[in-house]
N, C-alpha and C. Protein backbone atom coordinates (compact mmCIF):
# COMPACT_ATOMS: atom_id res chain seq x y z
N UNK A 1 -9.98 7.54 -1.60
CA UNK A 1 -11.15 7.79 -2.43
C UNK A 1 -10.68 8.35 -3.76
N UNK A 2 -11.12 7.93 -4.73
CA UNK A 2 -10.63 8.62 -5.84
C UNK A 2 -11.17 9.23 -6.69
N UNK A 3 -10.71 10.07 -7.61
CA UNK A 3 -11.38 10.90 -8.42
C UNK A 3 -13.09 11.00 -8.24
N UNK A 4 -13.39 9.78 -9.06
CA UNK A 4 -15.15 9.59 -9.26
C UNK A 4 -15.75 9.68 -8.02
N UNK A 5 -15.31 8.40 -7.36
CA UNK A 5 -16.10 8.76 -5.88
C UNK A 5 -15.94 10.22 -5.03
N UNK A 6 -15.48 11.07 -5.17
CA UNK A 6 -15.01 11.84 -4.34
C UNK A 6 -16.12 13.27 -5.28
N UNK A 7 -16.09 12.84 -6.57
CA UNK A 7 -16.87 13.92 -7.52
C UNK A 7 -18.80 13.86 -7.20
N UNK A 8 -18.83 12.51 -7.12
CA UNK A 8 -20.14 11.60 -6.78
C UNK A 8 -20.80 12.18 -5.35
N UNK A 9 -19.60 12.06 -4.50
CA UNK A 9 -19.68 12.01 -3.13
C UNK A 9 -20.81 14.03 -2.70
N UNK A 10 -19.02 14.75 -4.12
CA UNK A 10 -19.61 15.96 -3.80
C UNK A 10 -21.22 16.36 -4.48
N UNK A 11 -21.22 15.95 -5.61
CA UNK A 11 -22.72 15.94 -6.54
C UNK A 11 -24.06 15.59 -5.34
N UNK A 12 -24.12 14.84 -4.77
CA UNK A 12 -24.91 14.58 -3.80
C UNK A 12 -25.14 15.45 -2.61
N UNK A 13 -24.16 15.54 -2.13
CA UNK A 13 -23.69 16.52 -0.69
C UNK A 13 -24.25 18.00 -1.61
N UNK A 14 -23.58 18.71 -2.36
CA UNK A 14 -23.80 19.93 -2.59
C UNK A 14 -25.15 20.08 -3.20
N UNK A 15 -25.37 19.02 -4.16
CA UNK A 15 -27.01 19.54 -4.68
C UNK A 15 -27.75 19.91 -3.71
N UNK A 16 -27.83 18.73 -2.28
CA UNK A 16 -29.10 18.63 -1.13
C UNK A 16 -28.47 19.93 -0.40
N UNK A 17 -27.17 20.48 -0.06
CA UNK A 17 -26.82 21.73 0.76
C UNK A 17 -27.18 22.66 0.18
N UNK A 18 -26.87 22.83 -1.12
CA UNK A 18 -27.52 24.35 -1.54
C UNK A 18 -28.81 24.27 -2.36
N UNK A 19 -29.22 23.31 -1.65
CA UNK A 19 -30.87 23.56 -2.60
C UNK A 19 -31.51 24.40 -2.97
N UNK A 20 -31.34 24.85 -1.06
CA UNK A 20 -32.78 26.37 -1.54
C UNK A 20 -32.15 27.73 -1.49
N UNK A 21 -30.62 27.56 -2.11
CA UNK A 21 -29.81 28.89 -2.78
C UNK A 21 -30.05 28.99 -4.46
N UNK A 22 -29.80 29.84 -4.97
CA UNK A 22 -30.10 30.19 -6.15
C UNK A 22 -29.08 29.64 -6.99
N UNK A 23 -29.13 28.42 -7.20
CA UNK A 23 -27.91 28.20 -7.87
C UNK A 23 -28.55 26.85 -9.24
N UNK A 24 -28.27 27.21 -10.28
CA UNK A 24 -28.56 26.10 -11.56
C UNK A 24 -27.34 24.79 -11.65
N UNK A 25 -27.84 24.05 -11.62
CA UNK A 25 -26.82 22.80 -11.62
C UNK A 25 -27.34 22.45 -13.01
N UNK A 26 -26.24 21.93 -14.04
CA UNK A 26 -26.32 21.84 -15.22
C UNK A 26 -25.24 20.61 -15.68
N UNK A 27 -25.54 19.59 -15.48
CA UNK A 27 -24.81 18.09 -15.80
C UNK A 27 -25.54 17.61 -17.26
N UNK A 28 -24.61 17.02 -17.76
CA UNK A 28 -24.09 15.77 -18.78
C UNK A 28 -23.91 15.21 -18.93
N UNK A 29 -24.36 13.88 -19.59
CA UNK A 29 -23.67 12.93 -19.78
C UNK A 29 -24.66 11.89 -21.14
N UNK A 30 -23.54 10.58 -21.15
CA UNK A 30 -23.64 9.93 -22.46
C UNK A 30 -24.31 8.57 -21.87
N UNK A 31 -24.82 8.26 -22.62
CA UNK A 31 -25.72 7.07 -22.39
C UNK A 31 -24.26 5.90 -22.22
N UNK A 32 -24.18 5.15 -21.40
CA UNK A 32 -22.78 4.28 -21.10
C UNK A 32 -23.68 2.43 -21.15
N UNK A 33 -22.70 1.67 -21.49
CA UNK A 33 -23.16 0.20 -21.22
C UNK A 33 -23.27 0.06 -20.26
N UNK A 34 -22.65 0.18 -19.07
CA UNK A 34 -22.32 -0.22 -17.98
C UNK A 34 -22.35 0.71 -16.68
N UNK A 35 -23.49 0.54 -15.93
CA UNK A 35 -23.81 1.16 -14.87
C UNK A 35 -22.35 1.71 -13.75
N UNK A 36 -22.58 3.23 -13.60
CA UNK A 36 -20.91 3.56 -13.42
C UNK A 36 -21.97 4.31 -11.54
N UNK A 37 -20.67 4.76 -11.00
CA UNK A 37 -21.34 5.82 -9.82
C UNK A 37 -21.70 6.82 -10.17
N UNK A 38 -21.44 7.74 -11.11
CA UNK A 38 -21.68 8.91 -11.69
C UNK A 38 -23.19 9.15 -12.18
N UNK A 39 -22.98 7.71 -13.27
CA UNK A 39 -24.66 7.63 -14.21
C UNK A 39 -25.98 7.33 -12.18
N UNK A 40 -25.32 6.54 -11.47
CA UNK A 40 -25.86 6.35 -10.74
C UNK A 40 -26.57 8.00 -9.71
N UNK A 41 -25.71 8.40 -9.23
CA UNK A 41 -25.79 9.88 -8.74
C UNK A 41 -26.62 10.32 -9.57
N UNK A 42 -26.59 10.63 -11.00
CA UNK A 42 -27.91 11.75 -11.84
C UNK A 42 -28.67 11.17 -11.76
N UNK A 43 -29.02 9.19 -12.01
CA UNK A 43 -29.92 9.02 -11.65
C UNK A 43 -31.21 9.35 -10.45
N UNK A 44 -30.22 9.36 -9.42
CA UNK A 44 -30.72 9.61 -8.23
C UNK A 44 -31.27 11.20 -7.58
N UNK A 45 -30.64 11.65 -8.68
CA UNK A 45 -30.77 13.35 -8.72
C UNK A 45 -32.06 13.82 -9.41
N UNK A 46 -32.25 12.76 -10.78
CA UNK A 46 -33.75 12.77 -10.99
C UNK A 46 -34.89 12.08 -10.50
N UNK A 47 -34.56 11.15 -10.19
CA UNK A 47 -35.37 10.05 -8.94
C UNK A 47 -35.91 11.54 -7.83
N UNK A 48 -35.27 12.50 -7.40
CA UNK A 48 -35.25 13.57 -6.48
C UNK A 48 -35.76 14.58 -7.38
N UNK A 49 -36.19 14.34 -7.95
CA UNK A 49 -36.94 15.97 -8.86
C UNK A 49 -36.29 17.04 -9.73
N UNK A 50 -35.17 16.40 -10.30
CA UNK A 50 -34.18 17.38 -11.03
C UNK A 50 -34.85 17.08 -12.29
N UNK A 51 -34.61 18.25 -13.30
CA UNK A 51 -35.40 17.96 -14.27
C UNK A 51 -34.47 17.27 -15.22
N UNK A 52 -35.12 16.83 -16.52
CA UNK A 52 -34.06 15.63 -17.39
C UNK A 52 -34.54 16.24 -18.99
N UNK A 53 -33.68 16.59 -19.70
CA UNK A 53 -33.75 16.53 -21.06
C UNK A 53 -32.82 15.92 -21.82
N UNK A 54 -33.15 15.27 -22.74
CA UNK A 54 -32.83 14.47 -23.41
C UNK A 54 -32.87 14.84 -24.74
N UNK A 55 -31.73 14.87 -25.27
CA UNK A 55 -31.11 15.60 -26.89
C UNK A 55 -31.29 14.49 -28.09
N UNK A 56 -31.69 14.65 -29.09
CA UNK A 56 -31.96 14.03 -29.98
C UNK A 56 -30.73 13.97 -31.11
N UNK A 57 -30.39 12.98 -31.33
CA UNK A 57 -28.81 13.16 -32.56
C UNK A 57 -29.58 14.32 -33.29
N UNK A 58 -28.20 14.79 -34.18
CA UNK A 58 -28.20 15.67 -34.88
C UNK A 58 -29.11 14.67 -36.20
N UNK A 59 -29.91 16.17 -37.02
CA UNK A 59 -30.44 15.54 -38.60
C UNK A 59 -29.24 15.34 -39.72
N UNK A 60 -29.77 14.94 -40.26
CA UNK A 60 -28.83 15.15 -41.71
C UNK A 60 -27.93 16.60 -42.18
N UNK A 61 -29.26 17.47 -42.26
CA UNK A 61 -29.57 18.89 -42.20
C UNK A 61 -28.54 18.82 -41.45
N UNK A 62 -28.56 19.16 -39.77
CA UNK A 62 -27.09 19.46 -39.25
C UNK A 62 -26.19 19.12 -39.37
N UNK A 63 -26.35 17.65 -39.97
CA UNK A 63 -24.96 17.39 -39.43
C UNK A 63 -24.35 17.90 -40.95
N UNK A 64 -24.93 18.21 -42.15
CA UNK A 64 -24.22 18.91 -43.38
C UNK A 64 -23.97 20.36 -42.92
N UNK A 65 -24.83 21.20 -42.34
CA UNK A 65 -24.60 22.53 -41.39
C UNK A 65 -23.18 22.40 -40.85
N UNK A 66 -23.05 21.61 -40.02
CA UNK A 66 -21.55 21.97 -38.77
C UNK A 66 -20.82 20.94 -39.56
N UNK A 67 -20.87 20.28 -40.46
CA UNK A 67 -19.82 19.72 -41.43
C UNK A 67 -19.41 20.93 -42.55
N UNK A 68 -20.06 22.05 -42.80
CA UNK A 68 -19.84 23.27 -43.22
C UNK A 68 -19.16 24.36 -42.53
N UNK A 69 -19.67 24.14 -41.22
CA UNK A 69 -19.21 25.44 -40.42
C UNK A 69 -17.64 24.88 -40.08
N UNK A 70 -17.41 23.78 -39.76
CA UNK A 70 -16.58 22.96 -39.68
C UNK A 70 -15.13 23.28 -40.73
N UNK A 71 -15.55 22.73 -41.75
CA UNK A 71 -14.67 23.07 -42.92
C UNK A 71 -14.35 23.86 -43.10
N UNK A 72 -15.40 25.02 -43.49
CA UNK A 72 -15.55 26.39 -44.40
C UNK A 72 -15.91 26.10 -45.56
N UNK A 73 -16.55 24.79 -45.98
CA UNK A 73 -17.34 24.93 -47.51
C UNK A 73 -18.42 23.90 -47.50
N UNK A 74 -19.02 23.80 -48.27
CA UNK A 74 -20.33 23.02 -48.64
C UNK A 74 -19.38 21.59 -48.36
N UNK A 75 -19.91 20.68 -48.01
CA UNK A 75 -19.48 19.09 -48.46
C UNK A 75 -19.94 18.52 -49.39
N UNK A 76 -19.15 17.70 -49.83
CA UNK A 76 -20.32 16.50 -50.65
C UNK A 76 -20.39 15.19 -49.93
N UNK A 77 -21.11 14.39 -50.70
CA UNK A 77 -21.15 13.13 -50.13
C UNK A 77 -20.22 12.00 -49.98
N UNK A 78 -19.50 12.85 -50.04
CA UNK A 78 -18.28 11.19 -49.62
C UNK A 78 -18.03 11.82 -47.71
N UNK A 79 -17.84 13.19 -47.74
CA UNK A 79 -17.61 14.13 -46.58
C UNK A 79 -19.11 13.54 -45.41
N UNK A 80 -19.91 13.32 -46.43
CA UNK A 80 -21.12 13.35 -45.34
C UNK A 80 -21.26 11.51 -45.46
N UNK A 81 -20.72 10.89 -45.89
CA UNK A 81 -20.67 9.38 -45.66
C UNK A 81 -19.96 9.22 -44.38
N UNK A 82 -18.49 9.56 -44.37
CA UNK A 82 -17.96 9.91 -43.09
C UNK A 82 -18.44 10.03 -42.18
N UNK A 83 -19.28 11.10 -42.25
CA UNK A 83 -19.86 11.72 -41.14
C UNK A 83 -20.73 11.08 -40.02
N UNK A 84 -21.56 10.16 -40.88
CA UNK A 84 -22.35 9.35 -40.39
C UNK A 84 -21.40 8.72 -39.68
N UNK A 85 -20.16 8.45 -39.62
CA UNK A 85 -19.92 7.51 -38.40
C UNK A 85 -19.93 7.82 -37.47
N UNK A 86 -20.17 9.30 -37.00
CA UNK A 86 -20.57 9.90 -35.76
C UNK A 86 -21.85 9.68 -35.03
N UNK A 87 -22.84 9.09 -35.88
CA UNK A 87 -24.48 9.31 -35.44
C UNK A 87 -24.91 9.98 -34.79
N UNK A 88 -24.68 11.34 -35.78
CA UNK A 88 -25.75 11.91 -34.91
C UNK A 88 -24.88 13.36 -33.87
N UNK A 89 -23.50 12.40 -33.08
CA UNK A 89 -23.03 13.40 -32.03
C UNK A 89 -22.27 14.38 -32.54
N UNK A 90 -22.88 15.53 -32.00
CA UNK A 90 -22.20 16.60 -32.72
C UNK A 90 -20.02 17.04 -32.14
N UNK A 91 -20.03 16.10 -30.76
CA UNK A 91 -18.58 16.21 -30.52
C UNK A 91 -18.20 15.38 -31.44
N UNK A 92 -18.43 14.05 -31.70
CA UNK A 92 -17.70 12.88 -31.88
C UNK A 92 -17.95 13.75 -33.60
N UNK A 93 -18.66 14.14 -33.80
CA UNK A 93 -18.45 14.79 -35.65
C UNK A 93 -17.83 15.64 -35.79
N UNK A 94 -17.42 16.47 -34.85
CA UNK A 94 -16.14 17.38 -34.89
C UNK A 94 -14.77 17.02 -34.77
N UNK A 95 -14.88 16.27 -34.23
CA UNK A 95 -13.59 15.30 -33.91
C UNK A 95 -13.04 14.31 -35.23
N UNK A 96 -14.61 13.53 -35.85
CA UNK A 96 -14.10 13.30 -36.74
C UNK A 96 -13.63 14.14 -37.96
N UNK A 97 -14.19 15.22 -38.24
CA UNK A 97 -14.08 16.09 -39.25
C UNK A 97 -12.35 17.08 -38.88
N UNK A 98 -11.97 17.08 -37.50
CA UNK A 98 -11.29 17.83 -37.25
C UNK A 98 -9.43 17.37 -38.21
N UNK A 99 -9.35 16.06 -38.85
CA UNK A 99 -8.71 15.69 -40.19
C UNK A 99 -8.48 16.39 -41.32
N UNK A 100 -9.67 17.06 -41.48
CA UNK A 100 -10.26 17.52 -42.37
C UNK A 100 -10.11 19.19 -42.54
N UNK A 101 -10.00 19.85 -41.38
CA UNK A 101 -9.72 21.10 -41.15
C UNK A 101 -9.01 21.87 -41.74
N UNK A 102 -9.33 22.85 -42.50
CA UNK A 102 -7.84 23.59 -42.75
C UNK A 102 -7.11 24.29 -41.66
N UNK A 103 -6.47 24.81 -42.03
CA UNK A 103 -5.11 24.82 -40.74
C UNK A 103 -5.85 26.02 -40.28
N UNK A 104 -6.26 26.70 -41.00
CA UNK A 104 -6.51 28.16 -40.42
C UNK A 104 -7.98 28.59 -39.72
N UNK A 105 -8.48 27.54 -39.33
CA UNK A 105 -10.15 27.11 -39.03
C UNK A 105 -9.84 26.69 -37.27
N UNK A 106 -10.72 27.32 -36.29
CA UNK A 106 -10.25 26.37 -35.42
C UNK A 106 -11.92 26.23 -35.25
N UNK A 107 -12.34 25.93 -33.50
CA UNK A 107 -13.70 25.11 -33.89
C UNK A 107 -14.37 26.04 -34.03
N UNK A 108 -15.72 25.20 -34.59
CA UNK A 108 -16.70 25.53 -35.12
C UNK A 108 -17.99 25.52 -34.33
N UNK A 109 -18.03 25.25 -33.10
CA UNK A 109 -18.92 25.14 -32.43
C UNK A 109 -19.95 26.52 -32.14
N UNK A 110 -18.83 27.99 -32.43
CA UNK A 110 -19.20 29.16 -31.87
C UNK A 110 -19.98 29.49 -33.21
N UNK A 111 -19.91 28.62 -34.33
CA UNK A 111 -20.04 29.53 -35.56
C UNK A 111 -19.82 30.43 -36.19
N UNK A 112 -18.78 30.83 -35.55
CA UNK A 112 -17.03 31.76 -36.29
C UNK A 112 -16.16 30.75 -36.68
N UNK A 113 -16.02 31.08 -37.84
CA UNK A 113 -14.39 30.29 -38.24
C UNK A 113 -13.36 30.64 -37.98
N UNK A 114 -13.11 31.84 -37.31
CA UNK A 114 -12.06 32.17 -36.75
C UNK A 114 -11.96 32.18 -35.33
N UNK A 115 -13.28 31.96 -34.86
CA UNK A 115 -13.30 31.95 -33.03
C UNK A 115 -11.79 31.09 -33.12
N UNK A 116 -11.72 31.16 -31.44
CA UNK A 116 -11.13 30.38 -30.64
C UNK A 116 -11.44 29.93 -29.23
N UNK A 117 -10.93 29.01 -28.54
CA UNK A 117 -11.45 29.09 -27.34
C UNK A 117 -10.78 29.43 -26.33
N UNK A 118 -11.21 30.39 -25.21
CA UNK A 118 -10.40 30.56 -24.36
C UNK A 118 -10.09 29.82 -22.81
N UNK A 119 -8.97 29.22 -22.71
CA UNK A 119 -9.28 28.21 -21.60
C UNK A 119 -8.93 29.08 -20.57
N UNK A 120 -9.68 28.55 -19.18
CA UNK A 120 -9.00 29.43 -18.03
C UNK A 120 -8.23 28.30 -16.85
N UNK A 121 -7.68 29.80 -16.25
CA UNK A 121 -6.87 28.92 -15.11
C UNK A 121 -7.16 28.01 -14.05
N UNK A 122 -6.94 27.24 -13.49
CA UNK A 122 -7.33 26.67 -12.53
C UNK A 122 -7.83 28.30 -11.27
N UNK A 123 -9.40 27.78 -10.56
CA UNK A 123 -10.12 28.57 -9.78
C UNK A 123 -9.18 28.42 -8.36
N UNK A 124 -8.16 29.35 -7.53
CA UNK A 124 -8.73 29.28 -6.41
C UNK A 124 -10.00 29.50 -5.72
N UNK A 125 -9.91 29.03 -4.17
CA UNK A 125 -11.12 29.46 -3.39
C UNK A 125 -10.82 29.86 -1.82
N UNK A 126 -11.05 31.23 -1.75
CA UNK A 126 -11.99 32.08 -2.37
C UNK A 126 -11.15 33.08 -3.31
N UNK A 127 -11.94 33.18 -4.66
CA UNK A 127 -11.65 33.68 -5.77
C UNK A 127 -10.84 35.06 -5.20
N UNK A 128 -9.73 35.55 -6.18
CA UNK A 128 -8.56 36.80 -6.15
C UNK A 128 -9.31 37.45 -6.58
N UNK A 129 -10.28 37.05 -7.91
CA UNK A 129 -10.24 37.99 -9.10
C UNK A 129 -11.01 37.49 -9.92
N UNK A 130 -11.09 37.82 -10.73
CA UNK A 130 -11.99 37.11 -12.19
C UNK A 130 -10.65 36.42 -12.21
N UNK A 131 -11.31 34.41 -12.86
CA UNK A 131 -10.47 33.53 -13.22
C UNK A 131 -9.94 33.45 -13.96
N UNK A 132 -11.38 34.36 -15.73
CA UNK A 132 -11.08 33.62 -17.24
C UNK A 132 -11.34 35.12 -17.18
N UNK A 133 -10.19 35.89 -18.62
CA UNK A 133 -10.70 36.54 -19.53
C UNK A 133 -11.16 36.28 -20.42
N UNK A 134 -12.04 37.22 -21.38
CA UNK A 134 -12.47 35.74 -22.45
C UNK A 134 -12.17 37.30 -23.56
């Protein structure tokens, strides 16, 4: 079984086991061409009463915002011509903008220009300890 199926397998199994525990399940995903097991499973998760929101691309307005926070300065329009090749997604516009970065900027998502992010370790189970310092 591999990766997907085995992720699929658990998404199903654990939503219906811990239903009526207190627990928020909080999934993602991108609109795809091609019907996958994954897109299939959320489907089926809202088919079952999970609730569904649906994000609207970013405006103009933002996307000149986090093309700012991004940088560290106003853009102009050659910066925000670019931009548009993202439509809208605010990863895929970080990514593209991330060219663009000065060295001393990391992301911009937190809206610090100096944040950083802190990754953590792989979780045993059952947990030692706290996993992530942050």
């Amino acid at each position: 079984m591999d990766r997907t199926s085995s992720g699929v397998l658990a998404l199903r199994v654990l939503v219906h086991t811990l239903s009526s525990s207190p627990v928020l399940w909080l999934l993602a995903r991108r609109p795809v061409p091609a019907p996958s097991a994954a897109q299939e499973a959320i489907d089926w998760l809202v088919e079952q009463g999970a609730g569904q929101l649906t994000l609207d691309s970013l405006t103009e307005t933002s996307v000149g915002r986090l093309c700012r926070n991004v940088l560290g300065k106003v853009v102009d329009a050659t910066v925000l011509e670019q931009a548009a090749r993202a439509h809208g997604n605010p990863f895929l516009l970080e990514q593209l903008l991330g060219a663009l970065r000065p060295p001393d900027r990391s992301s911009s998502l937190t809206g610090s220009p100096r944040s950083s992010v802190t990754s953590c370790p792989p979780v045993s189970w059952p947990p030692s300890g706290s996993a992530c310092a942050g």
